[in-house]
Protein backbone atom coordinates (compact mmCIF):
# COMPACT_ATOMS: atom_id res chain seq x y z
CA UNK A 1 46.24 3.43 59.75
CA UNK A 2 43.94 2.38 57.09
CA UNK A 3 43.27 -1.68 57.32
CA UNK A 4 39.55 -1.11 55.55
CA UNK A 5 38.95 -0.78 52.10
CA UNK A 6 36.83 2.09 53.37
CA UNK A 7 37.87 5.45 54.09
CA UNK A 8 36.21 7.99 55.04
CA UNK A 9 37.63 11.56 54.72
CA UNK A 10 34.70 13.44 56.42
CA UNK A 11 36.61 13.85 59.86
CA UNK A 12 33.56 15.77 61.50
CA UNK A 13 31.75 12.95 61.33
CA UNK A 14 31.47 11.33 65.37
CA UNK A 15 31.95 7.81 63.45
CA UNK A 16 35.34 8.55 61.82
CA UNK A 17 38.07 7.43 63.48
CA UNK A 18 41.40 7.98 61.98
CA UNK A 19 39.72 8.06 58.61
CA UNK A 20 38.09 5.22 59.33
CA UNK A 21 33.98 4.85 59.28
CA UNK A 22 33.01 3.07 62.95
CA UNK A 23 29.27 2.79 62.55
CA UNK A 24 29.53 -0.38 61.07
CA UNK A 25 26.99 0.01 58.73
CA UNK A 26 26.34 2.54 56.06
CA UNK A 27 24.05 3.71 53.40
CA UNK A 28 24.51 5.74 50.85
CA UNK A 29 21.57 8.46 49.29
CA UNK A 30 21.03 9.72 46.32
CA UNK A 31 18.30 7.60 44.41
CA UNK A 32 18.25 9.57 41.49
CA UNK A 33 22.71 10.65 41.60
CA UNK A 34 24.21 11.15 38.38
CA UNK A 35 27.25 13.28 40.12
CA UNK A 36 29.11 12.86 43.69
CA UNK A 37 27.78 15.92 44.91
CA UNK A 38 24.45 14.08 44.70
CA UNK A 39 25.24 11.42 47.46
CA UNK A 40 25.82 11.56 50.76
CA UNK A 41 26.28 9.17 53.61
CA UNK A 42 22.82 8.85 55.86
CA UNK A 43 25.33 7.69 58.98
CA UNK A 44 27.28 10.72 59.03
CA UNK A 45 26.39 12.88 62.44
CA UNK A 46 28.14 15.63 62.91
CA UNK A 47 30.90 15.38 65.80
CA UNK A 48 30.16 19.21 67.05
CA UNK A 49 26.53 18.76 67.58
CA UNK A 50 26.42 15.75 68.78
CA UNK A 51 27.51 14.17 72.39
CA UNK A 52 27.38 10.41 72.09
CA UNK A 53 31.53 11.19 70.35
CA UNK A 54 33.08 9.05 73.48
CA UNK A 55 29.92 6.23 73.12
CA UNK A 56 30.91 5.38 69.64
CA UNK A 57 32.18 1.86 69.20
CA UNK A 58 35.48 0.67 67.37
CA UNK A 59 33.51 -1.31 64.73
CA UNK A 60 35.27 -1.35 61.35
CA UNK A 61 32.85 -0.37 58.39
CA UNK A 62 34.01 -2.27 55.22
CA UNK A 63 32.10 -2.45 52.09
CA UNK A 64 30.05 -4.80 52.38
CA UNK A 65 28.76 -2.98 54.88
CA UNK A 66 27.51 -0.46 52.56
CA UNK A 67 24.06 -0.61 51.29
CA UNK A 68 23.47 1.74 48.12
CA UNK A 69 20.23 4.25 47.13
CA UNK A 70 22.28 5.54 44.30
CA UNK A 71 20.61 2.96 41.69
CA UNK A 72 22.46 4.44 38.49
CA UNK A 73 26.43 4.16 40.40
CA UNK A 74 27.88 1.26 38.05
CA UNK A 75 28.60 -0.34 41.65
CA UNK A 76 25.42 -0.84 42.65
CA UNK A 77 24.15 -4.29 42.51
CA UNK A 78 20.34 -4.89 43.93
CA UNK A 79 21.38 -2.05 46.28
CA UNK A 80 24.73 -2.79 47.64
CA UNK A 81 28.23 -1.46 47.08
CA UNK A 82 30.27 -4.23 44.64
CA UNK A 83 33.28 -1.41 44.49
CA UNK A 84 36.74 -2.67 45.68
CA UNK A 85 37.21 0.77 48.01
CA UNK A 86 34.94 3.30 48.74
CA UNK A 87 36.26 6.67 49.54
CA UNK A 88 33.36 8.74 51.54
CA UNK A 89 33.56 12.51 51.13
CA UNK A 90 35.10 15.58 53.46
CA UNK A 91 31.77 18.27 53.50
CA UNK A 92 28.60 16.69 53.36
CA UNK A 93 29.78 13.06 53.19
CA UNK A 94 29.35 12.37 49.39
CA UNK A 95 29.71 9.04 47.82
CA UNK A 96 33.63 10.21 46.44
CA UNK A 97 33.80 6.03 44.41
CA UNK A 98 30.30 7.22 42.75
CA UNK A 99 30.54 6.41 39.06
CA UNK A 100 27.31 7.04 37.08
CA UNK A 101 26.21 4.23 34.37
């Protein structure tokens, strides 16, 4: 049911909704990423420790939605995502499009 050019396999997180990000803005950490692992998605609240699950809206996030820490990704223009699709990470919510310089 994918219609974004964002996906988001980190299905813990209360804002994915069928693999699709519903906070309708993102940002992405990891100022000083060379590798995925070193990004992560600030938005992402885990679904089991949170209760607001049923309060979350049906927002689409898209990329330009998708404001960017990780200064050395070869997608990051003055701090925003300029990737085509952005793929978001299963554990901690990394930054799976990162591409370092």
């Amino acid at each position: 049911m994918q219609n974004t050019n964002l996906k988001c396999n980190a299905t813990n997180c209360a804002f994915n909704q069928r693999m699709e990000c519903s906070a309708g803005a993102i940002n992405i950490r990891g100022a000083q990423a060379v590798t995925t692992d070193e990004t992560s998605c600030s938005s992402y609240v885990d679904r089991s420790s949170n209760s607001f699950t049923n309060s979350v809206n049906s927002v689409k996030t898209n990329t330009y939605n998708i404001s960017c820490e990780a200064v050395k990704c070869k997608y990051n223009k003055n701090k925003h995502c300029a990737a085509k699709s952005v793929s978001i990470g299963a554990n901690k919510a990394p930054c799976d499009t990162f591409n370092f310089k």
